[in-house]
N, C-alpha and C. Protein backbone atom coordinates (compact mmCIF):
# COMPACT_ATOMS: atom_id res chain seq x y z
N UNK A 1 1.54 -17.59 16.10
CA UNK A 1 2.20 -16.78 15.09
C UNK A 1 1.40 -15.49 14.87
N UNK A 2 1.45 -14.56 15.10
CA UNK A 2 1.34 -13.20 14.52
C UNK A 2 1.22 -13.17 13.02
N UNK A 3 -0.03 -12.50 12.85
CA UNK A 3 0.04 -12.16 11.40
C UNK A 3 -1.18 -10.81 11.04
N UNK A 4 -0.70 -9.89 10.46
CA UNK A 4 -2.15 -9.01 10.05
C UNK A 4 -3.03 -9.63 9.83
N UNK A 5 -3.97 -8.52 10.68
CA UNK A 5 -5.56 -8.70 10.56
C UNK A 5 -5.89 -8.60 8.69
N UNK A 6 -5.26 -7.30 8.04
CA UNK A 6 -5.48 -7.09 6.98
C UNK A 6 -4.34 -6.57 6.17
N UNK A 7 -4.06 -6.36 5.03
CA UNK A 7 -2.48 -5.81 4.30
C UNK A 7 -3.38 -4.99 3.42
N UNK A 8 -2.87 -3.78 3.20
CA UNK A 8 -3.77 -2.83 2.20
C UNK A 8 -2.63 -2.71 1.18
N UNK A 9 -2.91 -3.25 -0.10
CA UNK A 9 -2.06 -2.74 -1.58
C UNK A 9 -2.56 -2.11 -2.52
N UNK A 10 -1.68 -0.82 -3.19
CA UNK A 10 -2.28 -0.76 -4.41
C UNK A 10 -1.77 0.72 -4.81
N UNK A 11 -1.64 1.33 -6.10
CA UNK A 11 -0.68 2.08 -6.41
C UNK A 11 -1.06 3.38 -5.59
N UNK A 12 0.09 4.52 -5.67
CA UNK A 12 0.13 5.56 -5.19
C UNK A 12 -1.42 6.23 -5.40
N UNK A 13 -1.42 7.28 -3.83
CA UNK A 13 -2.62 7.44 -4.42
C UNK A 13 -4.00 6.72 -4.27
N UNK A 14 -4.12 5.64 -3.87
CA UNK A 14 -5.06 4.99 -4.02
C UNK A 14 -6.10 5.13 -2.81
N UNK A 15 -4.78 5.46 -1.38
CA UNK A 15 -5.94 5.52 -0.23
C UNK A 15 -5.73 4.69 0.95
N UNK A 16 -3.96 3.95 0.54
CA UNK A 16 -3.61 2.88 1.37
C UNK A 16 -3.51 3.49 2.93
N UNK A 17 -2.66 4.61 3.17
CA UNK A 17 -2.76 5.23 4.26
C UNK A 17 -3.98 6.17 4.93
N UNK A 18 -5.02 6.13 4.27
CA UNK A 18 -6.31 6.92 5.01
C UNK A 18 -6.99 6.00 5.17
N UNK A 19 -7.05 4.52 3.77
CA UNK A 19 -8.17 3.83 4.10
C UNK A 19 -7.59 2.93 5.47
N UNK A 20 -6.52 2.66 5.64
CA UNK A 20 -6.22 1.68 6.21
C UNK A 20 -5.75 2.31 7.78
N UNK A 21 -5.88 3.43 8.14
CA UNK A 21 -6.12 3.75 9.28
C UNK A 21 -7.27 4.01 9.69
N UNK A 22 -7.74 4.53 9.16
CA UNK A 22 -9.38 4.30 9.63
C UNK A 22 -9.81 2.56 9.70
N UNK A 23 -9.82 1.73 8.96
CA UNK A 23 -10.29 0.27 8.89
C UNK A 23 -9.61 -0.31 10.97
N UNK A 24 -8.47 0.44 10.69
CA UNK A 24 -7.42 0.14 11.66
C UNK A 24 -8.10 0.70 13.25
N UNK A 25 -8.48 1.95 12.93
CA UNK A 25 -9.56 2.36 13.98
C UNK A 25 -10.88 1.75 14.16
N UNK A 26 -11.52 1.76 13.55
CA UNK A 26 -12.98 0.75 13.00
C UNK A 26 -12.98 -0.67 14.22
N UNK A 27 -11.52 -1.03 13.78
CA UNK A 27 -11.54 -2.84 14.30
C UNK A 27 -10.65 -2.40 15.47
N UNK A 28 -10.37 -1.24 16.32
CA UNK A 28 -9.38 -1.02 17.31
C UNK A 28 -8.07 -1.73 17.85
N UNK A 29 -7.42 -1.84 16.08
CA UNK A 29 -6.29 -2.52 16.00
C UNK A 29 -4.81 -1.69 15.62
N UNK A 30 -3.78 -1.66 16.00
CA UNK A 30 -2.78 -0.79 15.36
C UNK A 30 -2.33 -0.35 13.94
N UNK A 31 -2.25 0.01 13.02
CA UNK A 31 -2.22 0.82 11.88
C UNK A 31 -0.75 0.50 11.78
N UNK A 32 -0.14 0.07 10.54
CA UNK A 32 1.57 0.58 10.62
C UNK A 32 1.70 0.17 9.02
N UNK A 33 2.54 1.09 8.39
CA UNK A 33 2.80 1.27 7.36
C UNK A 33 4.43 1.52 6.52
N UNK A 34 4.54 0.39 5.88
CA UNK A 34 6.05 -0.01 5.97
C UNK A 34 7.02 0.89 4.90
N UNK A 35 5.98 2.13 4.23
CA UNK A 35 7.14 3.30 3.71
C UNK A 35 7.60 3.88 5.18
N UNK A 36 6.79 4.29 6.20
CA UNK A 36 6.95 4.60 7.22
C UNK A 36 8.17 3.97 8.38
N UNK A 37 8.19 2.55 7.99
CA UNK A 37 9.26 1.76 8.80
C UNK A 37 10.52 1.76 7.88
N UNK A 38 10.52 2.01 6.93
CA UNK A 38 11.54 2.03 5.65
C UNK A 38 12.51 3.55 6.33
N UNK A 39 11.62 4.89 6.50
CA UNK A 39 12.07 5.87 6.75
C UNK A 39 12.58 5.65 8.02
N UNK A 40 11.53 5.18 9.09
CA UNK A 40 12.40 5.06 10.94
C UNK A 40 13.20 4.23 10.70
N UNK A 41 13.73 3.50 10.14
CA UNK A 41 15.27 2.62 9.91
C UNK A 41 16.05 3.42 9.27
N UNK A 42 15.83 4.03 7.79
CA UNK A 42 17.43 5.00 8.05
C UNK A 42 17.08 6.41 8.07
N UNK A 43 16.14 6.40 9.00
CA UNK A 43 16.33 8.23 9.36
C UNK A 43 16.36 9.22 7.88
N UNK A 44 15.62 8.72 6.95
CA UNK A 44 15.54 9.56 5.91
C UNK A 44 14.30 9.31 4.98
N UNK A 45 13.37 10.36 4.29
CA UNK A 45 12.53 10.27 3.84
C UNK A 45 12.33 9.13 2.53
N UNK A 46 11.55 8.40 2.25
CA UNK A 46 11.46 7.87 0.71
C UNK A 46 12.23 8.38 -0.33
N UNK A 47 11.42 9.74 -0.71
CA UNK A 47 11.80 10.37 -1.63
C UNK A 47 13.65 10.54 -1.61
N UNK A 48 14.28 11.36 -0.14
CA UNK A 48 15.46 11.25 -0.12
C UNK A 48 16.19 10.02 -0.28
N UNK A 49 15.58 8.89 -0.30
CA UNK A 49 16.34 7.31 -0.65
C UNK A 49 16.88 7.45 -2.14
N UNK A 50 15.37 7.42 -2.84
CA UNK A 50 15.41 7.89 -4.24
C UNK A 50 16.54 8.38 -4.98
N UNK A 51 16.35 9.61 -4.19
CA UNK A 51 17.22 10.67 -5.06
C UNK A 51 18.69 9.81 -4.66
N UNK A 52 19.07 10.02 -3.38
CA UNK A 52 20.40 9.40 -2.25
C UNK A 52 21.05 8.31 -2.68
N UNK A 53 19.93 7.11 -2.82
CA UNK A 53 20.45 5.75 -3.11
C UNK A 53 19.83 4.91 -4.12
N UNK A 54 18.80 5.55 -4.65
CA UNK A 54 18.45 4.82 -6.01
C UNK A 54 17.60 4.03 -5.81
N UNK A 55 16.34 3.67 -6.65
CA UNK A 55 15.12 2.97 -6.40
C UNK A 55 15.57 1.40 -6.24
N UNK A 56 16.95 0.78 -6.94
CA UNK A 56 17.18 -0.55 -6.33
C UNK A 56 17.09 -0.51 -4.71
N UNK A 57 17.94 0.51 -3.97
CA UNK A 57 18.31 0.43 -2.52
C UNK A 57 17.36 0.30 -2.19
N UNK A 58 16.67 1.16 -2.23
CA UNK A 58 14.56 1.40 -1.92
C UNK A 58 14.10 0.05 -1.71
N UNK A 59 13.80 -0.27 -2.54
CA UNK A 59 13.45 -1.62 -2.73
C UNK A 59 13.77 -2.91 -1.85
N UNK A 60 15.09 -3.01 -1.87
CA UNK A 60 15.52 -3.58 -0.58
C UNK A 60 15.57 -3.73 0.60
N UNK A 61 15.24 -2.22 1.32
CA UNK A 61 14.56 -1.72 2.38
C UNK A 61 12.75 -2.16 2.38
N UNK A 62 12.63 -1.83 1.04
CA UNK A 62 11.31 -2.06 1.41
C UNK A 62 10.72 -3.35 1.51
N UNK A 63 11.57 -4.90 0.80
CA UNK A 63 11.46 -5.75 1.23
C UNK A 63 11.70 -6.43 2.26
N UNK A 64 12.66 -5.92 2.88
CA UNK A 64 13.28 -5.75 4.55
C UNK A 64 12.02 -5.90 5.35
N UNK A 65 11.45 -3.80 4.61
CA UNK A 65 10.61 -4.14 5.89
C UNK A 65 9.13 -5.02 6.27
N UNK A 66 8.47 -5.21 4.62
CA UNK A 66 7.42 -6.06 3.94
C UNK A 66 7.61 -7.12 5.10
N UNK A 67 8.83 -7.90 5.70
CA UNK A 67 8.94 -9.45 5.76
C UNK A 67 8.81 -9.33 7.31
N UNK A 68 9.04 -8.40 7.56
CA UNK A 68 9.26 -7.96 9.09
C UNK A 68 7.75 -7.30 9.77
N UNK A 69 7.22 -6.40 9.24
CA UNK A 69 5.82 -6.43 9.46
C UNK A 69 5.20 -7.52 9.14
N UNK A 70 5.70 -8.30 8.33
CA UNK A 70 4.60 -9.67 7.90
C UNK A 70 4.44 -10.04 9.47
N UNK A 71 5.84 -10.71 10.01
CA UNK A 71 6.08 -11.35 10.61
C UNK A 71 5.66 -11.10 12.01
N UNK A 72 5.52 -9.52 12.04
CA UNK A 72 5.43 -8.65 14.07
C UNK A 72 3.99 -8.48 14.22
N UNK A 73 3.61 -7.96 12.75
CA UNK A 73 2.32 -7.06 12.50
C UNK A 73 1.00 -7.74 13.26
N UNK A 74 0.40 -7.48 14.05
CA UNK A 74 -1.26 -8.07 14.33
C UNK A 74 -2.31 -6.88 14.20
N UNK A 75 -1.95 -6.00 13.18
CA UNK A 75 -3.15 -4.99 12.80
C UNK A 75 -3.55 -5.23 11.40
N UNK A 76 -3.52 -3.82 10.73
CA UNK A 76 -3.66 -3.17 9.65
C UNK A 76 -2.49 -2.56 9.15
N UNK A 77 -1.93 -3.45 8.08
CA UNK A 77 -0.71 -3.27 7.39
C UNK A 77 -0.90 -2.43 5.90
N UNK A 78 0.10 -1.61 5.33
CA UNK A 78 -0.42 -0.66 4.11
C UNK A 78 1.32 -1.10 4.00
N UNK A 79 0.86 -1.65 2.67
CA UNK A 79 2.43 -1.59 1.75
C UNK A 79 2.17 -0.52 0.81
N UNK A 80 3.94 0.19 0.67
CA UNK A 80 4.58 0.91 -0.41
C UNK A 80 3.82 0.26 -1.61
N UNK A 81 3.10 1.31 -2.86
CA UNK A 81 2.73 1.28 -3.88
C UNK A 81 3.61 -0.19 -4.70
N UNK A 82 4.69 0.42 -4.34
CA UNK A 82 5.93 -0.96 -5.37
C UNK A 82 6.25 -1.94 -4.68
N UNK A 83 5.43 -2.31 -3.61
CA UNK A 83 6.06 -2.95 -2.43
C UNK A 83 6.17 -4.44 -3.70
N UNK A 84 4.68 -4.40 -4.05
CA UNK A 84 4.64 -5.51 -5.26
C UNK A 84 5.39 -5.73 -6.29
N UNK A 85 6.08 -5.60 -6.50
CA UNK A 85 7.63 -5.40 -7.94
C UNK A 85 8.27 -6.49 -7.47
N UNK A 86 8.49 -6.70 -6.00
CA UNK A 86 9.39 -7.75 -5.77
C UNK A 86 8.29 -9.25 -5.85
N UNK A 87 9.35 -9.88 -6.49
CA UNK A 87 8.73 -11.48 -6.08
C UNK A 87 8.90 -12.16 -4.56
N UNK A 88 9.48 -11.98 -4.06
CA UNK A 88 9.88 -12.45 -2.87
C UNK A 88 8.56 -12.02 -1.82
N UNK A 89 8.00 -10.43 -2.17
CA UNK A 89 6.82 -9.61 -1.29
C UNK A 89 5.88 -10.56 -1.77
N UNK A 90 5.88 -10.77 -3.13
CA UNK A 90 4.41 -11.66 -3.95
C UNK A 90 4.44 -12.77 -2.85
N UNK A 91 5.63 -13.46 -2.77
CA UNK A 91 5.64 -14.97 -2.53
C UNK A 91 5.20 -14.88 -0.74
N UNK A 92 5.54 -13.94 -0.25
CA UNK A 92 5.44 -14.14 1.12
C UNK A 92 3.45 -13.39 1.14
N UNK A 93 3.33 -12.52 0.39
CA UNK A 93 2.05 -11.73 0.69
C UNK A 93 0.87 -13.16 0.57
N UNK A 94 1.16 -13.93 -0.24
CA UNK A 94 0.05 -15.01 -0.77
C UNK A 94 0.39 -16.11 0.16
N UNK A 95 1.43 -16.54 0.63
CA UNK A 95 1.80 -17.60 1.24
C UNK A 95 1.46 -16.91 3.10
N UNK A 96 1.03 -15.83 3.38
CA UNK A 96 1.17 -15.45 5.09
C UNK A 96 -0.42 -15.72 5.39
N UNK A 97 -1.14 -16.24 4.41
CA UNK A 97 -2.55 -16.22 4.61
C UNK A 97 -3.72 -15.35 4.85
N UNK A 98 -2.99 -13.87 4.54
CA UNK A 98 -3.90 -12.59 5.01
C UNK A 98 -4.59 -12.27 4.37
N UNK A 99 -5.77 -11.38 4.77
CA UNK A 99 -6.39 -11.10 3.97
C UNK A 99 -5.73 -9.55 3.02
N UNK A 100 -5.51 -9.73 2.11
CA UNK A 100 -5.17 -8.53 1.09
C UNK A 100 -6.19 -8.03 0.51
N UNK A 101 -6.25 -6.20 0.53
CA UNK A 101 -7.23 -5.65 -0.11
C UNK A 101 -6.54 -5.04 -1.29
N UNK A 102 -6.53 -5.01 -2.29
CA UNK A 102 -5.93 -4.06 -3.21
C UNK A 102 -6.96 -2.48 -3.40
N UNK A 103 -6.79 -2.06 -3.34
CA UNK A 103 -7.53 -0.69 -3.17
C UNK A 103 -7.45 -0.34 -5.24
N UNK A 104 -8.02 -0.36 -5.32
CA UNK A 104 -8.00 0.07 -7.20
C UNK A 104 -8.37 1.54 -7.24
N UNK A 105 -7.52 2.03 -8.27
CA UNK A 105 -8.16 3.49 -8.49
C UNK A 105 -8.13 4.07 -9.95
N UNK A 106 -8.35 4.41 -10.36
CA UNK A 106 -8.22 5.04 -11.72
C UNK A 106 -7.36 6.22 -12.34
N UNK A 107 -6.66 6.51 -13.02
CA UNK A 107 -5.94 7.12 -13.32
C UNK A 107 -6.17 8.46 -13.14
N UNK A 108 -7.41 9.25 -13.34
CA UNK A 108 -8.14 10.49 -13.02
C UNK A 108 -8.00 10.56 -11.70
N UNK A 109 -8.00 10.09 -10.78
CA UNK A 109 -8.39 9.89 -9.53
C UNK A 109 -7.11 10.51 -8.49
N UNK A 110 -6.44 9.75 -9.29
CA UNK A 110 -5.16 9.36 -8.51
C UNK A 110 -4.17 10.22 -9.28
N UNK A 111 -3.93 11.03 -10.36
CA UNK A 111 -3.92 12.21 -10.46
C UNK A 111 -4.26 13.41 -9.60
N UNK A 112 -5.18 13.46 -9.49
CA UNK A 112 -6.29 14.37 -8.72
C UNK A 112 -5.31 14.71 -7.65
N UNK A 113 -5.47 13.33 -6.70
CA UNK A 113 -5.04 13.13 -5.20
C UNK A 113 -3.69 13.04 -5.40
N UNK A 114 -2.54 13.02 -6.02
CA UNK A 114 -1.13 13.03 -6.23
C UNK A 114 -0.78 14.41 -5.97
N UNK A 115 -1.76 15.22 -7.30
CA UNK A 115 -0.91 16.97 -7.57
C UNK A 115 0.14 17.15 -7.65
N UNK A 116 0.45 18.09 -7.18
CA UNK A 116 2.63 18.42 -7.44
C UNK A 116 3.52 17.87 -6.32
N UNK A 117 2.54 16.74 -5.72
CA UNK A 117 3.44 15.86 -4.48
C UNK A 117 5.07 15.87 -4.49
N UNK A 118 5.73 16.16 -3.88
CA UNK A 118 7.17 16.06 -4.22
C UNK A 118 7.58 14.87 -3.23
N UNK A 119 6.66 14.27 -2.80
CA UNK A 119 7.21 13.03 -1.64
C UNK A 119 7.07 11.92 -2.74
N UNK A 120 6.68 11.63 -3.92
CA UNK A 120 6.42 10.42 -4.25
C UNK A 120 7.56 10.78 -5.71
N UNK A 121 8.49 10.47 -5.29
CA UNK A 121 9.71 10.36 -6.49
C UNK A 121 9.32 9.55 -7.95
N UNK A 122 8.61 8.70 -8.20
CA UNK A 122 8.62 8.34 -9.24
C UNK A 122 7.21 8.73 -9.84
N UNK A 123 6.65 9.97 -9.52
CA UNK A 123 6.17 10.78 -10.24
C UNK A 123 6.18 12.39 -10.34
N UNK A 124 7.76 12.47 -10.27
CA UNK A 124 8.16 13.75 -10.38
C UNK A 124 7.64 14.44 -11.51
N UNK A 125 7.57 14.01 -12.47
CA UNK A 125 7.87 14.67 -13.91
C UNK A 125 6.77 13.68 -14.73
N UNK A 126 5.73 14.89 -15.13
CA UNK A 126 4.39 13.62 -15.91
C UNK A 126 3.84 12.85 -14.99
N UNK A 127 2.91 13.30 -14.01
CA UNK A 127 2.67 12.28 -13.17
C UNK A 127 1.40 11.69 -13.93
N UNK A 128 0.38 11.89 -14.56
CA UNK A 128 -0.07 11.74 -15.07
C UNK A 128 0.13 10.18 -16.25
N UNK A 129 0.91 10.76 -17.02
CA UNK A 129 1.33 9.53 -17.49
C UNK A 129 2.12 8.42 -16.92
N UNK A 130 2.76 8.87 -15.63
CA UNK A 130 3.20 7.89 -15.01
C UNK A 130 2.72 6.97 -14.23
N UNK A 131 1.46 7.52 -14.08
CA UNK A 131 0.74 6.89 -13.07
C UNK A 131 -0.07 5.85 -14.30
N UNK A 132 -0.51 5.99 -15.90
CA UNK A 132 -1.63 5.60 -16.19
C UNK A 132 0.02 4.32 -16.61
N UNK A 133 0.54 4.39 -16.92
CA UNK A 133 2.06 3.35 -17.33
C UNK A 133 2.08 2.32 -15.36
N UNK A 134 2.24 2.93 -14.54
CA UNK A 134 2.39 2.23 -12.91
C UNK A 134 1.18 1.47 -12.98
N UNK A 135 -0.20 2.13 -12.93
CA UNK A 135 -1.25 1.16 -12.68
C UNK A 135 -1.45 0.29 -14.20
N UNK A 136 -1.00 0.20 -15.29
CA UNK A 136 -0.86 -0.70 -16.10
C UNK A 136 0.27 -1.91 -15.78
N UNK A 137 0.88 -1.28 -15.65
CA UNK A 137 2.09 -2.47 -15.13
C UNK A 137 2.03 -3.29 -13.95
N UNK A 138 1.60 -2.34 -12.55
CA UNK A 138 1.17 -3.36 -11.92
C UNK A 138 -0.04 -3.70 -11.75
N UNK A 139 -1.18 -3.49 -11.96
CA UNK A 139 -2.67 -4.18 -12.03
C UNK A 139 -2.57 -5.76 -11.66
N UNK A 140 -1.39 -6.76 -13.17
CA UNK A 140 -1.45 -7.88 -12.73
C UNK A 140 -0.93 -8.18 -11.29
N UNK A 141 -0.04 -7.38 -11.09
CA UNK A 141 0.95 -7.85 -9.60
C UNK A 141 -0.05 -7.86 -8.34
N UNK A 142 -0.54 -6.82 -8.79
CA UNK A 142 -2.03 -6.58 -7.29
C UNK A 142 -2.41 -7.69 -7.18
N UNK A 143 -3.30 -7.99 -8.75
CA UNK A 143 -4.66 -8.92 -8.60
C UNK A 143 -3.87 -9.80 -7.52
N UNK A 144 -2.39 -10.45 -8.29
CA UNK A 144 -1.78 -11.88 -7.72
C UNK A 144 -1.82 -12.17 -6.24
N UNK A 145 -2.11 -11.11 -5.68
CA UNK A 145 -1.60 -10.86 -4.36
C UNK A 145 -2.97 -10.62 -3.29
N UNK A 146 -3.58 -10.16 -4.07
CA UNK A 146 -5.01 -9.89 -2.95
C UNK A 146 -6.19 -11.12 -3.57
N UNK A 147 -6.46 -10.94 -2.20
CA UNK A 147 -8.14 -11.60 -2.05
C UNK A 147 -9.32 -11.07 -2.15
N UNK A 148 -9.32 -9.25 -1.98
CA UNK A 148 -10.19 -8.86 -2.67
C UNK A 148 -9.79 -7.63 -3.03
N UNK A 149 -10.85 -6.89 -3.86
CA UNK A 149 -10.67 -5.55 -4.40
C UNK A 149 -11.67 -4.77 -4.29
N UNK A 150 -11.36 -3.41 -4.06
CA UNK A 150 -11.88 -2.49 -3.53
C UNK A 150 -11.65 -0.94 -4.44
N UNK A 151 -12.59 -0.56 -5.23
CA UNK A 151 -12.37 0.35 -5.79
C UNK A 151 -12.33 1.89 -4.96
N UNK A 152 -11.79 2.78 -5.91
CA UNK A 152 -11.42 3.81 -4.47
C UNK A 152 -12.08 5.32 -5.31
N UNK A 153 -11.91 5.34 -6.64
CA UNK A 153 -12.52 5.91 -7.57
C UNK A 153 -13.81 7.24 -7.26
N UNK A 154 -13.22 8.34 -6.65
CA UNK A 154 -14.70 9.04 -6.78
C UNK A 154 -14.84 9.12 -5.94
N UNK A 155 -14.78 7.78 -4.57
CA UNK A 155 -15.95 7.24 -3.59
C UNK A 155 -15.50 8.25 -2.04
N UNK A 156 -16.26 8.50 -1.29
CA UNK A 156 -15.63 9.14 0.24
C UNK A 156 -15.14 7.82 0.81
N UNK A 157 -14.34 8.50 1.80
CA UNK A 157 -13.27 7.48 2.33
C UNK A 157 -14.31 6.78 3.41
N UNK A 158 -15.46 6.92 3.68
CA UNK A 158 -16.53 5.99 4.69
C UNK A 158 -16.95 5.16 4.01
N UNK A 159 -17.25 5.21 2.67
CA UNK A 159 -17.70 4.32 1.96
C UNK A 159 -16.79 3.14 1.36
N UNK A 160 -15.45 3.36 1.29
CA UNK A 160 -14.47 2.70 0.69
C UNK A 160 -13.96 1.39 1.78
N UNK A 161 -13.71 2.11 3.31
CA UNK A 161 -13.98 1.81 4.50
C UNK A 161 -14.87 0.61 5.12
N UNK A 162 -15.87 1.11 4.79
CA UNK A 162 -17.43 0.39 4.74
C UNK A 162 -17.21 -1.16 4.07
N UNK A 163 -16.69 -1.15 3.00
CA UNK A 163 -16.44 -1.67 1.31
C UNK A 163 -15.32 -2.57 2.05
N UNK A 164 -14.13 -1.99 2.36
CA UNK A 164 -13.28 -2.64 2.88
C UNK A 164 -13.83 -4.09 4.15
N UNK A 165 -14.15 -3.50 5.01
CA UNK A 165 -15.20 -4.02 5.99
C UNK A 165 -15.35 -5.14 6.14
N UNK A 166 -16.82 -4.95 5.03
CA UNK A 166 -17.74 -5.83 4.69
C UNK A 166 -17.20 -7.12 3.81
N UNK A 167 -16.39 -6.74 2.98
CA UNK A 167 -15.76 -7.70 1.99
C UNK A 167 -14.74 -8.46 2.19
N UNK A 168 -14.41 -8.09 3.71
CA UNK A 168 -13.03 -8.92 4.64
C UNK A 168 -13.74 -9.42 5.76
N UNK A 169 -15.28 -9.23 5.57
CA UNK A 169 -15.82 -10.07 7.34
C UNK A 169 -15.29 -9.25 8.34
N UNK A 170 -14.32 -8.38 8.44
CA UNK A 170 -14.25 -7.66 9.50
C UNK A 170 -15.20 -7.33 10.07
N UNK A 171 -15.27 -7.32 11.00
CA UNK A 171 -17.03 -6.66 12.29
C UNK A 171 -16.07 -5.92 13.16
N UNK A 172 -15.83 -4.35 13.40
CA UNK A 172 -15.62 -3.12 13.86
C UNK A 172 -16.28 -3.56 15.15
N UNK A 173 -15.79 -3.80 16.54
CA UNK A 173 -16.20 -3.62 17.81
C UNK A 173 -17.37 -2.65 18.41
């Protein structure tokens, strides 16, 4: 059975797609990231889902594709920020036996690294407060789901990397 080496979660912002291609390079394993497989299935950006078809549709896609990388994936997997909202992602993320990193970040932070992003739709307007309301709300959903945590806060992306690593037994070739 196929299953990721590792699943990277954790809200926008946090580092899922830098930390987890590099980790992905590190252990010379494939990288794939399922906002990314969400878009190569219908030929249209996130954000254009959003606006197009509404964060339910989103969602559905994105559990689509959650179950389907579970299932193909033998790298370094990075779920959508909300990938966690669904129960069904919870139930399969804890039950596939992987190791999950939640990447944690702080609201300053992840501000910072957001700015006037126009790709991340549900912080069009106040990202700021939207983000400190997202990482309140899901914090519990993360913890449920990962095996460890990894703060992202401040830190350069070698060190977070490093952090990642070490705290998953990974050994980089």
């Amino acid at each position: 059975m196929t299953r990721p080496v590792l699943v990277v979660v954790g809200p926008p912002a946090s580092g899922k797609t830098t930390v987890g291609t590099a980790v992905a390079a590190a252990l010379g394993v494939p990288f794939r990231d399922t906002d990314a497989d969400v878009e190569a299935t219908t030929g249209t950006t996130v954000a254009d889902l959003f606006v197009q078809h509404g964060e339910p549709r989103f969602r559905e896609l994105e559990s689509a594709a959650v179950a389907r990388a579970l299932a193909e994936h033998d790298g370094v997997l990075a779920l959508g920020g909300g990938a966690v909202l669904s129960p069904a992602t919870r139930e399969l993320l804890v039950a596939s036996g992987c190791t999950v990193v939640w990447l944690d970040v702080d609201v300053a932070s992840a501000a910072h690294r957001v700015g006037l992003s126009r790709d991340r739709p549900l912080l069009a307007v106040n990202p700021r407060a939207m983000l400190r309301t997202m990482l309140e709300a899901r914090a519990p959903l993360y913890a449920e789901v990962s095996t460890v945590t990894v703060p992202t806060a401040g830190r350069p992306v070698t060190d977070v990397v490093a952090d990642v690593l070490a705290a998953t037994g990974q050994v980089a070739p």
